[in-house]
C-alpha atoms as a PDB file:
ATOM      1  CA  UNK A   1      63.893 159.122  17.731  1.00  0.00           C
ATOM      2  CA  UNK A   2      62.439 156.931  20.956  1.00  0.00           C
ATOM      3  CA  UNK A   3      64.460 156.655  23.825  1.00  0.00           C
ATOM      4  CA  UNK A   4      66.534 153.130  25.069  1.00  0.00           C
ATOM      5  CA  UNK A   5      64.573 151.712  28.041  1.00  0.00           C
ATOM      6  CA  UNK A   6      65.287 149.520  30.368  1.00  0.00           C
ATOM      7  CA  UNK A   7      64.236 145.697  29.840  1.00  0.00           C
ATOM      8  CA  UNK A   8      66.245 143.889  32.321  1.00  0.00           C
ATOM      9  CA  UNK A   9      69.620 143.138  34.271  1.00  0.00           C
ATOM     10  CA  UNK A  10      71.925 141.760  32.154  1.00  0.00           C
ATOM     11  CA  UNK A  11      72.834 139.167  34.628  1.00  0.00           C
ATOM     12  CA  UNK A  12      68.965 137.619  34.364  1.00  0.00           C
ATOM     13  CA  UNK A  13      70.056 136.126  31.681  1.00  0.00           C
ATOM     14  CA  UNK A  14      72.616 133.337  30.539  1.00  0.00           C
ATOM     15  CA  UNK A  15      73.961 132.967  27.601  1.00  0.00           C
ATOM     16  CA  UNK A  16      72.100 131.132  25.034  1.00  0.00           C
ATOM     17  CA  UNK A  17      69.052 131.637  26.768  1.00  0.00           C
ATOM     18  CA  UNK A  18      65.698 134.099  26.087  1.00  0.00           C
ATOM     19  CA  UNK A  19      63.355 135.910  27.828  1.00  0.00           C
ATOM     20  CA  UNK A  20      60.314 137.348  27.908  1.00  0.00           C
ATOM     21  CA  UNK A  21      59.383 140.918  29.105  1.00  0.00           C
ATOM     22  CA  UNK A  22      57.575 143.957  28.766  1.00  0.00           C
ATOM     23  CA  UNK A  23      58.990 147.459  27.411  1.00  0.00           C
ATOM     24  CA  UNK A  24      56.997 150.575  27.361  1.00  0.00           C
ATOM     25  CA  UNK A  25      54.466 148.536  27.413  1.00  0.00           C
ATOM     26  CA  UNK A  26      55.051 146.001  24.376  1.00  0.00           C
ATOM     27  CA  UNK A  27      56.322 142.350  24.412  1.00  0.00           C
ATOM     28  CA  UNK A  28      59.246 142.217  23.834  1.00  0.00           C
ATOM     29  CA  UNK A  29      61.713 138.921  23.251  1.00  0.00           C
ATOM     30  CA  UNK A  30      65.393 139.611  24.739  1.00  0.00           C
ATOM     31  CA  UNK A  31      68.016 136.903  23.917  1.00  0.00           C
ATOM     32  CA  UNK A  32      71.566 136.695  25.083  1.00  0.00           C
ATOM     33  CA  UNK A  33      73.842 134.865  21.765  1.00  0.00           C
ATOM     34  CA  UNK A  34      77.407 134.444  23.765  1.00  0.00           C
ATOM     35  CA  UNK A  35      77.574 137.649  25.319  1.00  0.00           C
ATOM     36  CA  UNK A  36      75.834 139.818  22.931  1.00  0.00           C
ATOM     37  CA  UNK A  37      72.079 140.809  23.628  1.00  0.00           C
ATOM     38  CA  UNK A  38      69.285 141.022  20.803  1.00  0.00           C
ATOM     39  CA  UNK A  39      65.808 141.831  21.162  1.00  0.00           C
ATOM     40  CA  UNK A  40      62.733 140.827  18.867  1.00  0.00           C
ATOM     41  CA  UNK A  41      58.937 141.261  19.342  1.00  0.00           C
ATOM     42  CA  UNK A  42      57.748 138.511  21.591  1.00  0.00           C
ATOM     43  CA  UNK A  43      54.965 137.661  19.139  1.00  0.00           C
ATOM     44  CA  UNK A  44      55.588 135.313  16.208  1.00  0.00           C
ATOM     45  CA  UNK A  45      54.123 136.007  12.612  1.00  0.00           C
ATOM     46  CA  UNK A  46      52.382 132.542  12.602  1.00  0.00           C
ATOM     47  CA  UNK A  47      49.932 132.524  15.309  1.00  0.00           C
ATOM     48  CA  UNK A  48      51.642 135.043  17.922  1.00  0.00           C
ATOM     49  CA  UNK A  49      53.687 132.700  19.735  1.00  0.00           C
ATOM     50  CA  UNK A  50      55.381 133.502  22.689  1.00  0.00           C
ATOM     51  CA  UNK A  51      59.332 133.835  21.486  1.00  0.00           C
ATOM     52  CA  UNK A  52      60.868 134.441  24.470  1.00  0.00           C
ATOM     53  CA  UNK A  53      59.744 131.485  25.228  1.00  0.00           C
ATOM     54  CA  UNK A  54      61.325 129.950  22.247  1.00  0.00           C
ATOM     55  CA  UNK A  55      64.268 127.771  21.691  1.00  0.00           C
ATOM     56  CA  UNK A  56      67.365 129.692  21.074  1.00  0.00           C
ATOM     57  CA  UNK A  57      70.143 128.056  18.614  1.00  0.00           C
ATOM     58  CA  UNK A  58      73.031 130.704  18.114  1.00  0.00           C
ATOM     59  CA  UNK A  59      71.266 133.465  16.266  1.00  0.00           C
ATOM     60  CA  UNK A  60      68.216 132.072  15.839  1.00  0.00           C
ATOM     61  CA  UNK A  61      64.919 131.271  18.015  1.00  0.00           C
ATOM     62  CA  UNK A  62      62.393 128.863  17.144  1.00  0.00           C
ATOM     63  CA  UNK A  63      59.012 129.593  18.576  1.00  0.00           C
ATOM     64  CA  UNK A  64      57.938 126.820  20.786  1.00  0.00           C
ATOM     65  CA  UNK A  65      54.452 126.518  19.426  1.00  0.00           C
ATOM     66  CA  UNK A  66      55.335 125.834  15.725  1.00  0.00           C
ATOM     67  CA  UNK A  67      58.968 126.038  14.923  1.00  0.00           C
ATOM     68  CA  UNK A  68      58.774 128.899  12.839  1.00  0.00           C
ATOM     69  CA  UNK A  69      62.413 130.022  13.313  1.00  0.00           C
ATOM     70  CA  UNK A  70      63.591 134.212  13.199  1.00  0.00           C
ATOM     71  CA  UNK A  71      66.906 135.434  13.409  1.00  0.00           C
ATOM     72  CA  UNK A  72      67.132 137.593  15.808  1.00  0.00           C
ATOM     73  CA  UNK A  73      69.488 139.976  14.535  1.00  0.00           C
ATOM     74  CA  UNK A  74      67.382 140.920  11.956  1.00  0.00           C
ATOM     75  CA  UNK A  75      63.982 139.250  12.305  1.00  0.00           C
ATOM     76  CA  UNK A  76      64.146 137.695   9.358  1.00  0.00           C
ATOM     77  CA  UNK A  77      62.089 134.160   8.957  1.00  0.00           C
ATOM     78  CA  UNK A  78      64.913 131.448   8.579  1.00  0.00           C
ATOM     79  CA  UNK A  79      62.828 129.912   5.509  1.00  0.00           C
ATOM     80  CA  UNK A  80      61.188 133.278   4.130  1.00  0.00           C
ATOM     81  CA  UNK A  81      63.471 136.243   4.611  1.00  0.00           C
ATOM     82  CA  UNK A  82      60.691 138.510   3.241  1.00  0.00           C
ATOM     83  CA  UNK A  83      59.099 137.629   6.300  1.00  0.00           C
ATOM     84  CA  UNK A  84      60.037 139.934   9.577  1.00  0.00           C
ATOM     85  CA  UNK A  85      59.407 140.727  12.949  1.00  0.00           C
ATOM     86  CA  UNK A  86      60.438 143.457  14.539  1.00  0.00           C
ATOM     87  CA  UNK A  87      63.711 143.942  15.406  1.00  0.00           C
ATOM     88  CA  UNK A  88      65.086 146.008  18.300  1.00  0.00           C
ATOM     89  CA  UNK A  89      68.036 148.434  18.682  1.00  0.00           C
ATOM     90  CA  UNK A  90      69.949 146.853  22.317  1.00  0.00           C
ATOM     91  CA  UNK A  91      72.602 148.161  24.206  1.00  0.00           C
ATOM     92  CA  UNK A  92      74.111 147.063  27.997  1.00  0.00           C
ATOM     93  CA  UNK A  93      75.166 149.739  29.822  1.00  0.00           C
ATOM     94  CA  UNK A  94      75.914 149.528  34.392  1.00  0.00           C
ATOM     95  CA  UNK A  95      75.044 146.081  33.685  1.00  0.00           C
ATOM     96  CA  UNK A  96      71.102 146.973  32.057  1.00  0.00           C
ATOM     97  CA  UNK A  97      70.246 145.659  29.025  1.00  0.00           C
ATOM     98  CA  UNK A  98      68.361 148.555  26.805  1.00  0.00           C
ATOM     99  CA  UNK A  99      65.691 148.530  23.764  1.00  0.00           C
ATOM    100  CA  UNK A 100      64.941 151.395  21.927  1.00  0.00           C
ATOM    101  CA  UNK A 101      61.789 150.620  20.123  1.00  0.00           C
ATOM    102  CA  UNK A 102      61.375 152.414  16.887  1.00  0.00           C
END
């Protein structure tokens, strides 16, 4: 089982905002929905769109170069549910927000 790793303060980001960043090397999409921290892959199905760079509406992002939109509890596609990105394992402990990437 992988290890949590650090992705970022938890006070970088606001909530109902994303980010983008880099964990154990991978891109990685962090999102804060009203207190409570998510994390997706950064790279949407469609044509690898940046998601942290999305547009984040409660639980779900739209990627800002198509409007494909993911929940990102569960990666899900809002119109295909068979359709997934990865979805990360998160966890804010001293104020870090942690991914474990399985």
């Amino acid at each position: 089982m992988a290890d949590f790793v650090r992705a970022m303060a938890a006070a970088e980001l606001a909530p109902g905002r994303c980010a983008e960043v880099m964990v154990a090397g991978k891109p990685v999409a962090i999102y804060n929905v009203d207190g409570t921290f998510f994390a997706t892959s950064n790279v949407c199905l469609h044509r690898g769109g940046p998601l942290g760079q999305g547009l984040l509406d409660g639980r779900h992002v739209m990627c800002p170069w198509h409007a494909w939109t993911w929940d990102v509890a569960t990666g899900e596609n809002a119109a295909n549910p068979e359709l997934k990105i990865p979805a990360y394992e998160v966890k804010v402990e001293d104020g870090q927000v942690l991914v474990r990437l399985d």
